[in-house]
PDB file of N, CA and C in Angstrom:
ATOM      1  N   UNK A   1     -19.369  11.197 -25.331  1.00  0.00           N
ATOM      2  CA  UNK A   1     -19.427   9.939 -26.040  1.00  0.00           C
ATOM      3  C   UNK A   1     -20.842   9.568 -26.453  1.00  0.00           C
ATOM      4  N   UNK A   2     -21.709  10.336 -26.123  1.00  0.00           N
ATOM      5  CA  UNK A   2     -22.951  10.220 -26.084  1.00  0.00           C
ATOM      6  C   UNK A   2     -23.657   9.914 -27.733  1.00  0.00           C
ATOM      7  N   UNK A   3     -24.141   9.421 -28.619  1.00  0.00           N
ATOM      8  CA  UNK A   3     -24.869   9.310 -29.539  1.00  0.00           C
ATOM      9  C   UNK A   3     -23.696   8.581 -30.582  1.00  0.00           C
ATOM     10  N   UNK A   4     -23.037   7.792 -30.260  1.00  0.00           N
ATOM     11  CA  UNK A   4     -21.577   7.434 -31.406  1.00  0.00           C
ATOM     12  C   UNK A   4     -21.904   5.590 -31.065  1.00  0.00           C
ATOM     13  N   UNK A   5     -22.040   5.256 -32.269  1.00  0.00           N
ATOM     14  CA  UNK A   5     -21.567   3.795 -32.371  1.00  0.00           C
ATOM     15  C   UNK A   5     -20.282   3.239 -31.629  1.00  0.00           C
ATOM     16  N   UNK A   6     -20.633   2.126 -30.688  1.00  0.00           N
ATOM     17  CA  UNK A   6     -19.853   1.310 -30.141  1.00  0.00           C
ATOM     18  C   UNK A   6     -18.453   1.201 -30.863  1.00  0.00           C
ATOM     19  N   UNK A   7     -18.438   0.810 -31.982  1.00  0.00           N
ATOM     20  CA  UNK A   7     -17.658   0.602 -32.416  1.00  0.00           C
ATOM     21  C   UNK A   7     -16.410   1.304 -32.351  1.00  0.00           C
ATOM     22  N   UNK A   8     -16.937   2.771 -32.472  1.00  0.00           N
ATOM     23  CA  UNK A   8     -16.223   4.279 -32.660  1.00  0.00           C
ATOM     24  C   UNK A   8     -15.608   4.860 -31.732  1.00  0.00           C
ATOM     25  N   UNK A   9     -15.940   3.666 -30.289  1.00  0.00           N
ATOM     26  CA  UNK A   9     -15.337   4.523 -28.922  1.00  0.00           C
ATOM     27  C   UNK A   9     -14.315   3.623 -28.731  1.00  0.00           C
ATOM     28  N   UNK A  10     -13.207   4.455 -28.034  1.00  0.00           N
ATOM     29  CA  UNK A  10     -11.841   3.465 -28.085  1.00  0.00           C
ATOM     30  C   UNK A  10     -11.934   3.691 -26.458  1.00  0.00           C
ATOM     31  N   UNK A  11     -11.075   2.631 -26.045  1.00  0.00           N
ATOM     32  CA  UNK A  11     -11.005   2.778 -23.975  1.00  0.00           C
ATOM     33  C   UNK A  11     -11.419   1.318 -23.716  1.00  0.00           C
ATOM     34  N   UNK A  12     -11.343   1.015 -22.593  1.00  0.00           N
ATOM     35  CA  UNK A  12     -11.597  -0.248 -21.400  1.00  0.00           C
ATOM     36  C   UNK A  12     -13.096  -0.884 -22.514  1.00  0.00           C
ATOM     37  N   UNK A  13     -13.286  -1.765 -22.901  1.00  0.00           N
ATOM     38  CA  UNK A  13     -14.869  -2.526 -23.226  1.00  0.00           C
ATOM     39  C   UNK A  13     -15.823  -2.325 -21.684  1.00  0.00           C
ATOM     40  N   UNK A  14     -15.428  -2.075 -21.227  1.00  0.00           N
ATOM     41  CA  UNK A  14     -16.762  -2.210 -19.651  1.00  0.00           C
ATOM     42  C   UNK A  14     -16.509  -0.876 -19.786  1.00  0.00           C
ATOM     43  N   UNK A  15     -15.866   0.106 -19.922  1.00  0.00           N
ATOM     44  CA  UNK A  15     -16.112   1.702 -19.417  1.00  0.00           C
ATOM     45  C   UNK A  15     -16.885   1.902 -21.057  1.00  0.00           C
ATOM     46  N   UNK A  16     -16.719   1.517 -22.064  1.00  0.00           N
ATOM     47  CA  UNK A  16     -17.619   1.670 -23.378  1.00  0.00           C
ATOM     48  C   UNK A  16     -19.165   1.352 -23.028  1.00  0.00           C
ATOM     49  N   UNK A  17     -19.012  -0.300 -22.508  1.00  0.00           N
ATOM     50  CA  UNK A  17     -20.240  -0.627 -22.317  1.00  0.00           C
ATOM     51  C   UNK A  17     -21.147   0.222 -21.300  1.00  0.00           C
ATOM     52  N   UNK A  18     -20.800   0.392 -20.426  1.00  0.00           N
ATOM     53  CA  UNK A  18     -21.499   1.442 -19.450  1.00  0.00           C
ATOM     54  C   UNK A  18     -21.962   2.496 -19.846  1.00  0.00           C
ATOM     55  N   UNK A  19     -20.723   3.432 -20.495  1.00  0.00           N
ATOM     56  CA  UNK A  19     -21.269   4.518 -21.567  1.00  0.00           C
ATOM     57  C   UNK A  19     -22.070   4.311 -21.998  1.00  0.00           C
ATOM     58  N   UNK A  20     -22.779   3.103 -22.948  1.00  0.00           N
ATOM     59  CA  UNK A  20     -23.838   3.146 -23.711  1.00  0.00           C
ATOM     60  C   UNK A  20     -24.812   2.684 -23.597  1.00  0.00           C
ATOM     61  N   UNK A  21     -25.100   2.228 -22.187  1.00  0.00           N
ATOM     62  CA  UNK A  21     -26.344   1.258 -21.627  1.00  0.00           C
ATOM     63  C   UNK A  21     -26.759   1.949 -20.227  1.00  0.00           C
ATOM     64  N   UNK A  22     -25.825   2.825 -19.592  1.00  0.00           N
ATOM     65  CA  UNK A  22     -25.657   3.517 -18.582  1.00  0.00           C
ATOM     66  C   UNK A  22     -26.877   4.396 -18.560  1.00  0.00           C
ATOM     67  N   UNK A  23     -27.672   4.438 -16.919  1.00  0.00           N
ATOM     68  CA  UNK A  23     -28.689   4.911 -16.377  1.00  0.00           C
ATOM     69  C   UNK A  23     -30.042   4.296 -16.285  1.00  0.00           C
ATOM     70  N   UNK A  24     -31.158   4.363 -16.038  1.00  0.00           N
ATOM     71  CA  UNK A  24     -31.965   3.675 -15.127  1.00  0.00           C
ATOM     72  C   UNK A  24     -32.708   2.679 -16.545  1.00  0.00           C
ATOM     73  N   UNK A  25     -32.725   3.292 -17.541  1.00  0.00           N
ATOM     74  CA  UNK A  25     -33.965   2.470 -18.244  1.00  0.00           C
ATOM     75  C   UNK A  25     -33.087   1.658 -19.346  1.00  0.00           C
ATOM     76  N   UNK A  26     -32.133   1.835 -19.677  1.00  0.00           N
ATOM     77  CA  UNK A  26     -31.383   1.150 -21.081  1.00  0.00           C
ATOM     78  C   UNK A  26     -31.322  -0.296 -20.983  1.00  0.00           C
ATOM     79  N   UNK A  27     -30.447  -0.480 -19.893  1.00  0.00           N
ATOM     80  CA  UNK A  27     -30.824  -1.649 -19.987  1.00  0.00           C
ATOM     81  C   UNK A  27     -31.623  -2.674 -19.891  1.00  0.00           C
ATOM     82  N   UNK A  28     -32.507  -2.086 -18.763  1.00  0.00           N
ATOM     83  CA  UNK A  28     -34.031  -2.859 -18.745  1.00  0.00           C
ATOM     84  C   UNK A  28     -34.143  -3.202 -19.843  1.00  0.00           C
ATOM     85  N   UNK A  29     -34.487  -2.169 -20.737  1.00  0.00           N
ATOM     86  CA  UNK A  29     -35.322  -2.007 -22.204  1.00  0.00           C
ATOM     87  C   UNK A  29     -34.637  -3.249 -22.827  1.00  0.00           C
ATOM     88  N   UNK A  30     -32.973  -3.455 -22.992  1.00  0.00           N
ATOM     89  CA  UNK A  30     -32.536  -4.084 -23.567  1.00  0.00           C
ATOM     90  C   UNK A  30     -32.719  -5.380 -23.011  1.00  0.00           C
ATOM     91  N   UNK A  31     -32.933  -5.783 -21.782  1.00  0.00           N
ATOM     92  CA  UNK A  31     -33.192  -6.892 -21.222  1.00  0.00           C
ATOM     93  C   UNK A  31     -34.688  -7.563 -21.721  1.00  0.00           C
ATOM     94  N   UNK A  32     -35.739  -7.092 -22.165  1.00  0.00           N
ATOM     95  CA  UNK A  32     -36.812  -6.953 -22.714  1.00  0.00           C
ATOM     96  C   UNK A  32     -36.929  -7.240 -24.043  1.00  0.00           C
ATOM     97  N   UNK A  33     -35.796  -6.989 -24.339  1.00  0.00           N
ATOM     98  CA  UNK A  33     -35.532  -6.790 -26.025  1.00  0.00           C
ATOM     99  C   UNK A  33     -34.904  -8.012 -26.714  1.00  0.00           C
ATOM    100  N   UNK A  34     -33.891  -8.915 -25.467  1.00  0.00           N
ATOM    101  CA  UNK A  34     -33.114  -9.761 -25.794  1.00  0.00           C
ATOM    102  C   UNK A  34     -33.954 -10.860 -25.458  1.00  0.00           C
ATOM    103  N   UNK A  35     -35.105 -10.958 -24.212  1.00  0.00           N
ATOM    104  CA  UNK A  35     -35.657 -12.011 -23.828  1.00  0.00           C
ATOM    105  C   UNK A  35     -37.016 -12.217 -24.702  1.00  0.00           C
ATOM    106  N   UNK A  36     -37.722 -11.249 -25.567  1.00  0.00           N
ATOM    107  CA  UNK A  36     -38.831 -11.685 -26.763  1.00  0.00           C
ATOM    108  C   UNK A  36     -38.251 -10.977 -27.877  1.00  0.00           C
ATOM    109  N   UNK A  37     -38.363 -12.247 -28.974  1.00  0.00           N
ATOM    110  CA  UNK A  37     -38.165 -12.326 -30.026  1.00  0.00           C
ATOM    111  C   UNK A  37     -38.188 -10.881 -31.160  1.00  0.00           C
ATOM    112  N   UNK A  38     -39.721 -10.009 -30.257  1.00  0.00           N
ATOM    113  CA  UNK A  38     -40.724  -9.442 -31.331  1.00  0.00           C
ATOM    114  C   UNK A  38     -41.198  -8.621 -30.169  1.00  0.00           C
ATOM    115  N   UNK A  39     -41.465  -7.475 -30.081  1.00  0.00           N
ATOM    116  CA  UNK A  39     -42.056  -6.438 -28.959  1.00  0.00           C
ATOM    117  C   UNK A  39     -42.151  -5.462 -29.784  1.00  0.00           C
ATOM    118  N   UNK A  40     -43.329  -4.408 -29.997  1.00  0.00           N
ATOM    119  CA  UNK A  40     -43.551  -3.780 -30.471  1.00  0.00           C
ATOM    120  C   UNK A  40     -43.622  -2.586 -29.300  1.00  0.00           C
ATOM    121  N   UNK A  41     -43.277  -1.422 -29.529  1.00  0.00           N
ATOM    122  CA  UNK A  41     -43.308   0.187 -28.812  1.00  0.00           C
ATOM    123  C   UNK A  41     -44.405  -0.368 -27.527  1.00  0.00           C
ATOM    124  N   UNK A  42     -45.468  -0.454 -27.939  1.00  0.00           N
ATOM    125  CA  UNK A  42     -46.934  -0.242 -26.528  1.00  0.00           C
ATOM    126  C   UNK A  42     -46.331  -2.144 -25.854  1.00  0.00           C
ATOM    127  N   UNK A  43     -46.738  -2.501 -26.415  1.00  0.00           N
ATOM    128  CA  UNK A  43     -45.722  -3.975 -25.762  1.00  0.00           C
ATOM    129  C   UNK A  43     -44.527  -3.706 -25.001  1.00  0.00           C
ATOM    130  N   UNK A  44     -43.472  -2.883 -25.255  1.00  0.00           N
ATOM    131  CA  UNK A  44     -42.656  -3.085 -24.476  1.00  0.00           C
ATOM    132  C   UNK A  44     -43.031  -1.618 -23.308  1.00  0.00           C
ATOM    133  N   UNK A  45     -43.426  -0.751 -23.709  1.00  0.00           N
ATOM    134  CA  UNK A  45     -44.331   0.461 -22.789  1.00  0.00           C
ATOM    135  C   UNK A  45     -44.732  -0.108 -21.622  1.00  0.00           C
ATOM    136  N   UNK A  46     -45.868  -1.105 -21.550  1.00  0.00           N
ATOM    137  CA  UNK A  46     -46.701  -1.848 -21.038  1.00  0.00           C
ATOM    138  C   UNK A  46     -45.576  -3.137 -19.919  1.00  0.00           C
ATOM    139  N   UNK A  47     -44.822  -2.854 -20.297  1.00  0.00           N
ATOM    140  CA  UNK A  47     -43.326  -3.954 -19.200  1.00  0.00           C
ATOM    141  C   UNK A  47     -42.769  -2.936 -18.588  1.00  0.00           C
ATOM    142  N   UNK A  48     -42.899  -1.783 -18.753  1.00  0.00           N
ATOM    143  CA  UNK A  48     -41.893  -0.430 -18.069  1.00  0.00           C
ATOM    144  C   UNK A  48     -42.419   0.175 -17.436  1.00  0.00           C
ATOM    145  N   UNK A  49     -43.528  -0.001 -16.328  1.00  0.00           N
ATOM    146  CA  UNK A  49     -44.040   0.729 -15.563  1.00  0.00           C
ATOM    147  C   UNK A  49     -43.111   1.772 -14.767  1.00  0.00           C
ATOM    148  N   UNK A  50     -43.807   3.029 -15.189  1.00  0.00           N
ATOM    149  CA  UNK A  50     -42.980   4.323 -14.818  1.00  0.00           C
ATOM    150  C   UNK A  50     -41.948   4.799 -15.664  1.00  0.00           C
ATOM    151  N   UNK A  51     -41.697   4.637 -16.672  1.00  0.00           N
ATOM    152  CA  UNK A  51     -41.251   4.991 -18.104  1.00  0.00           C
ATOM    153  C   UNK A  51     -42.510   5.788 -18.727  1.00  0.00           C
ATOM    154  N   UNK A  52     -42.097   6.985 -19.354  1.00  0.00           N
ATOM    155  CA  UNK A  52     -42.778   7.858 -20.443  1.00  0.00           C
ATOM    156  C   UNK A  52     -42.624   7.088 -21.675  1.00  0.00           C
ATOM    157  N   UNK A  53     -43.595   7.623 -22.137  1.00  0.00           N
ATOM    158  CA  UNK A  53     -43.403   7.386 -23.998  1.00  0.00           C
ATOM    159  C   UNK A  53     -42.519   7.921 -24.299  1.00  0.00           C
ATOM    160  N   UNK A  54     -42.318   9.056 -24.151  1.00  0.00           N
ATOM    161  CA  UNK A  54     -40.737  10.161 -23.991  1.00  0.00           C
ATOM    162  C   UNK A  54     -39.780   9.752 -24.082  1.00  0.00           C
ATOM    163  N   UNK A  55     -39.494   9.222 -22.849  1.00  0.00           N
ATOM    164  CA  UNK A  55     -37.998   9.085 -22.338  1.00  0.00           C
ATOM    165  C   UNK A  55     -37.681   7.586 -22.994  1.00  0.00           C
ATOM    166  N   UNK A  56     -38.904   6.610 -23.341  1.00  0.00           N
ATOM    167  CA  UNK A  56     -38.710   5.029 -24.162  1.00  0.00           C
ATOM    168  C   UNK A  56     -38.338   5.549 -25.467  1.00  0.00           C
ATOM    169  N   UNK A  57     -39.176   6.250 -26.207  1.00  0.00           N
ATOM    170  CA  UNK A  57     -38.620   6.955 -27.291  1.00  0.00           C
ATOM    171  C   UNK A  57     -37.098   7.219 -27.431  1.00  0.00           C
ATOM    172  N   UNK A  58     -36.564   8.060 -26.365  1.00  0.00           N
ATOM    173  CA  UNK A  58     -35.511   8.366 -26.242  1.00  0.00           C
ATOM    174  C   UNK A  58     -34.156   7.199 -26.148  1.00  0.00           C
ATOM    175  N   UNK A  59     -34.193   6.813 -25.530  1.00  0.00           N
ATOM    176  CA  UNK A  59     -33.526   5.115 -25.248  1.00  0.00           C
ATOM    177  C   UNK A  59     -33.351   4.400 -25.858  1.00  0.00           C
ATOM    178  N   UNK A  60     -34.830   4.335 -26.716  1.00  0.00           N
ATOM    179  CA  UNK A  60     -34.601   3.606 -27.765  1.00  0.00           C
ATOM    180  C   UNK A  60     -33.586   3.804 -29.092  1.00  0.00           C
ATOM    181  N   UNK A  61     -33.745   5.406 -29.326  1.00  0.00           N
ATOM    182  CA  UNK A  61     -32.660   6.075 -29.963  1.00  0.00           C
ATOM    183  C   UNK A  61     -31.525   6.408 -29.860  1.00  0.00           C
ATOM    184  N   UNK A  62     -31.305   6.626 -28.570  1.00  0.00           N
ATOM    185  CA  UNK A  62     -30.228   6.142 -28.166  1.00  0.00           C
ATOM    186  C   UNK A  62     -29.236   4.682 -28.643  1.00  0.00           C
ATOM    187  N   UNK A  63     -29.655   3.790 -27.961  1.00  0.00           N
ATOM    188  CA  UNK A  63     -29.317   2.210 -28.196  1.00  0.00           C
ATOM    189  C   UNK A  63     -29.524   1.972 -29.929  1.00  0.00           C
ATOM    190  N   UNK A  64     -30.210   2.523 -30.698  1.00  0.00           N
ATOM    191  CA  UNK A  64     -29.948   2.362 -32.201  1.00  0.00           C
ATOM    192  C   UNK A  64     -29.183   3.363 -32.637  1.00  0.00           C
ATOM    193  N   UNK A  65     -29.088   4.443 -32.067  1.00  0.00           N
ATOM    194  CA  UNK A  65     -27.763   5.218 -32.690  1.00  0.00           C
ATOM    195  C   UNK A  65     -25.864   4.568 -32.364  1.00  0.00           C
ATOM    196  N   UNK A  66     -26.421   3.907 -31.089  1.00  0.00           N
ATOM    197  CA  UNK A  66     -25.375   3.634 -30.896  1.00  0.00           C
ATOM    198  C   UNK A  66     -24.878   1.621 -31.094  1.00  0.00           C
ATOM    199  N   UNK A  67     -26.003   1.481 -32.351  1.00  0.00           N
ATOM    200  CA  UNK A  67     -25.621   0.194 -32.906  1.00  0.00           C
ATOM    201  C   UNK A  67     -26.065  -0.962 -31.857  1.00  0.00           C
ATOM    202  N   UNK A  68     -26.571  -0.497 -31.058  1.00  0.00           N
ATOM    203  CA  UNK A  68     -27.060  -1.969 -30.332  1.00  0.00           C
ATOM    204  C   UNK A  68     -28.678  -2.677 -30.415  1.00  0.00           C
ATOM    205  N   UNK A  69     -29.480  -1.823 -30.965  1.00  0.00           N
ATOM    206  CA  UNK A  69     -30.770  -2.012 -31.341  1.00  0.00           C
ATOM    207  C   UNK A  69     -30.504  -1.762 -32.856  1.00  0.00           C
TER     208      UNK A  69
END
C-alpha cells in the first residue's frame, strides 16, 4: 500500500490511516506541520533531533505522495 494516495486505499479508515503515517517519524513531522503555519526543510530538521536529512526527505515524500502534505 505503500506510495498510493489515501484516497485509493479501500479497508477500515484507522487501518488506512496507520498505513500512511505509520512508523517513528511521520507523524511527528506531521504534528510539526499542522502546529506552524510555514516551516521550511532546515526549520523543521532543526525540531527532529535524530532524524537524517535522508530519511526527512523521505517522509516527506512519502506523506505528499500519499496526499497528505
Amino acid at each position: 500500500m505503500k506510495n498510493r494516495h489515501y484516497r485509493d486505499i479501500p479497508g477500515c479508515p484507522v487501518e488506512v490511516a496507520l498505513d500512511l503515517i505509520g512508523g517513528r517519524w511521520k507523524g511527528v513531522v506531521l504534528h510539526h506541520l499542522l502546529e506552524n503555519d510555514y516551516l521550511r526543510f532546515n526549520e523543521l530538521h532543526r525540531r527532529l533531533p535524530g532524524i537524517s536529512q535522508r530519511l526527512l526527505t523521505k517522509q516527506l515524500r512519502d506523506l505528499e505522495e500519499s496526499g497528505l502534505v
